[in-house]
C-alpha atoms as a PDB file:
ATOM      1  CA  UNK A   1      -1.683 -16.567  -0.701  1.00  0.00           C
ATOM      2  CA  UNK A   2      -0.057 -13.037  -1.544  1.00  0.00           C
ATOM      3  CA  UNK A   3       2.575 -11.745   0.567  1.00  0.00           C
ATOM      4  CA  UNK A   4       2.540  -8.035   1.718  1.00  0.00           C
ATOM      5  CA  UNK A   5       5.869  -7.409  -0.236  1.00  0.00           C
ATOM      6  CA  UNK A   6       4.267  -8.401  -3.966  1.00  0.00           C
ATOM      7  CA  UNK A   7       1.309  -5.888  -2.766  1.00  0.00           C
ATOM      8  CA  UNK A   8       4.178  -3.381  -1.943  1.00  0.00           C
ATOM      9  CA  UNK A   9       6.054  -4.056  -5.300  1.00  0.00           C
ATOM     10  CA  UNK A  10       3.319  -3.813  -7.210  1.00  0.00           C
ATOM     11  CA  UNK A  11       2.827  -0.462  -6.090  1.00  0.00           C
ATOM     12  CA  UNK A  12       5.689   0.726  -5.915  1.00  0.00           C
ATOM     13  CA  UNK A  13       5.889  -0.784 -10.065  1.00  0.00           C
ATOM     14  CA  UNK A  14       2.845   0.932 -11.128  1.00  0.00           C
ATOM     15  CA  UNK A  15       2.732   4.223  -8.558  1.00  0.00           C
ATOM     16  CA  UNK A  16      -0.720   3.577  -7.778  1.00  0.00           C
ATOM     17  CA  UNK A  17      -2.498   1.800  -4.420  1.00  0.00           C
ATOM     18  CA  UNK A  18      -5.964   0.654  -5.107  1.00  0.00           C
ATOM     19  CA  UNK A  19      -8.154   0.374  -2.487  1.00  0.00           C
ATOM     20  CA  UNK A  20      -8.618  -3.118  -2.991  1.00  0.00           C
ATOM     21  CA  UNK A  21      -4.340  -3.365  -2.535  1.00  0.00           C
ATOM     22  CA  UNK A  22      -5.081  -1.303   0.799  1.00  0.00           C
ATOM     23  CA  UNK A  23      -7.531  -3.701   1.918  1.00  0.00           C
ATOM     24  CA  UNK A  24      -5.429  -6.782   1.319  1.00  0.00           C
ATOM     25  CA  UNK A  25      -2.734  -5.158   3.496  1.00  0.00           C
ATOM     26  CA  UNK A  26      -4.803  -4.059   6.239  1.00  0.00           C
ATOM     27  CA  UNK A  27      -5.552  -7.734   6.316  1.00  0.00           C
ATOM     28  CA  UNK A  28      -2.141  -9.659   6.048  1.00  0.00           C
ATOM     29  CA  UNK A  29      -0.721  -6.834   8.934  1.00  0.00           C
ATOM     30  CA  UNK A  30      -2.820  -8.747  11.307  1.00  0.00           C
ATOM     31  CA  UNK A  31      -1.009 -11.769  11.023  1.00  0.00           C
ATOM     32  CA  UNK A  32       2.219 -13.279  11.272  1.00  0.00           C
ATOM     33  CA  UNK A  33       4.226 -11.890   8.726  1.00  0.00           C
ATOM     34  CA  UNK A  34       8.532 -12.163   7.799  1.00  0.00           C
ATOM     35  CA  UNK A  35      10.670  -9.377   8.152  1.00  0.00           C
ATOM     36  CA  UNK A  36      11.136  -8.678   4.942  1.00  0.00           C
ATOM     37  CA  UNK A  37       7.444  -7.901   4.470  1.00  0.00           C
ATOM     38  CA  UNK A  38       7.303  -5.277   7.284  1.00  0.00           C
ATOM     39  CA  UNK A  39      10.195  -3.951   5.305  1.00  0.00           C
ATOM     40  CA  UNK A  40       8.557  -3.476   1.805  1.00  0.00           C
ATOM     41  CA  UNK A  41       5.750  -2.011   3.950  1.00  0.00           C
ATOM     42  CA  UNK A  42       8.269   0.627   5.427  1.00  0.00           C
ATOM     43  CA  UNK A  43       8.843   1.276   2.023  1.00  0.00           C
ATOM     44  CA  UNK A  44       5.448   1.591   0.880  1.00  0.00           C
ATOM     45  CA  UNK A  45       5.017   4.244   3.521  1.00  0.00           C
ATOM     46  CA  UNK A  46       7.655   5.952   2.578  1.00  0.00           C
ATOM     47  CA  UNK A  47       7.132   6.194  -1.256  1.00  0.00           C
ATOM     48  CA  UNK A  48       3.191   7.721  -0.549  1.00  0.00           C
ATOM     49  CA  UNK A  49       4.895  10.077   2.096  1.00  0.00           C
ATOM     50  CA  UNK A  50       6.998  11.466  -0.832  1.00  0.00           C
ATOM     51  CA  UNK A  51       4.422  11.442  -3.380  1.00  0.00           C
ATOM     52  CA  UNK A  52       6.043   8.819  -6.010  1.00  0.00           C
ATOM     53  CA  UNK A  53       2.747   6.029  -4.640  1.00  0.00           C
ATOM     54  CA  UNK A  54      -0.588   7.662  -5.123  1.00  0.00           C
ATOM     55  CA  UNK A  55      -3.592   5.931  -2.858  1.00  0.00           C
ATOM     56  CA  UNK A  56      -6.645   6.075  -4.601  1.00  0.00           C
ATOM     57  CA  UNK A  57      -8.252   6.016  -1.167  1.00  0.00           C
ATOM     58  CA  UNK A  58      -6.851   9.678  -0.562  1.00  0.00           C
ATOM     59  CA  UNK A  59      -8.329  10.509  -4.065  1.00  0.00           C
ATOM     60  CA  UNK A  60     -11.543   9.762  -3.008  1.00  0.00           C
ATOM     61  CA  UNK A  61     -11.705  11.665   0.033  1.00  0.00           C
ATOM     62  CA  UNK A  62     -10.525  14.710  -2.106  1.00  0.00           C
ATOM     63  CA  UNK A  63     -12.933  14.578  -4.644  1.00  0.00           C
ATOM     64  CA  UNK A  64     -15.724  13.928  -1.911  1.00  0.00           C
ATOM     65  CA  UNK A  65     -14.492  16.476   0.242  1.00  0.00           C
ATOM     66  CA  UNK A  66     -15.753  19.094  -2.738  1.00  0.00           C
END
């Protein structure tokens, strides 16, 4: 089972969170999860806020919003 911080670090590695990344988060935040996954997720947040994660979810509601 993947843990919400290899999501995280793979996104944070690559700049990029596919939807299907998004989706596997959404699901593991629903359960029991350490500390030091809520963390990485802080971080996760933080990196999209400042524009160094792109979500290809926002992408696509840009490009369908034309």
């Amino acid at each position: 089972m993947q843990l919400i911080r290899e999501v995280v670090q793979q996104a944070l590695n690559t700049g990029y969170l596919t939807l299907e990344a998004e989706d596997s988060l959404r699901s593991m935040l629903k359960h029991k999860y350490e500390i030091e996954d809520f963390e990485a997720f802080i971080q996760l947040q933080q990196a999209a806020m400042m524009g160094e994660v792109k979500q290809e979810s926002r992408e696509k509601a840009l490009v369908q919003s034309y």
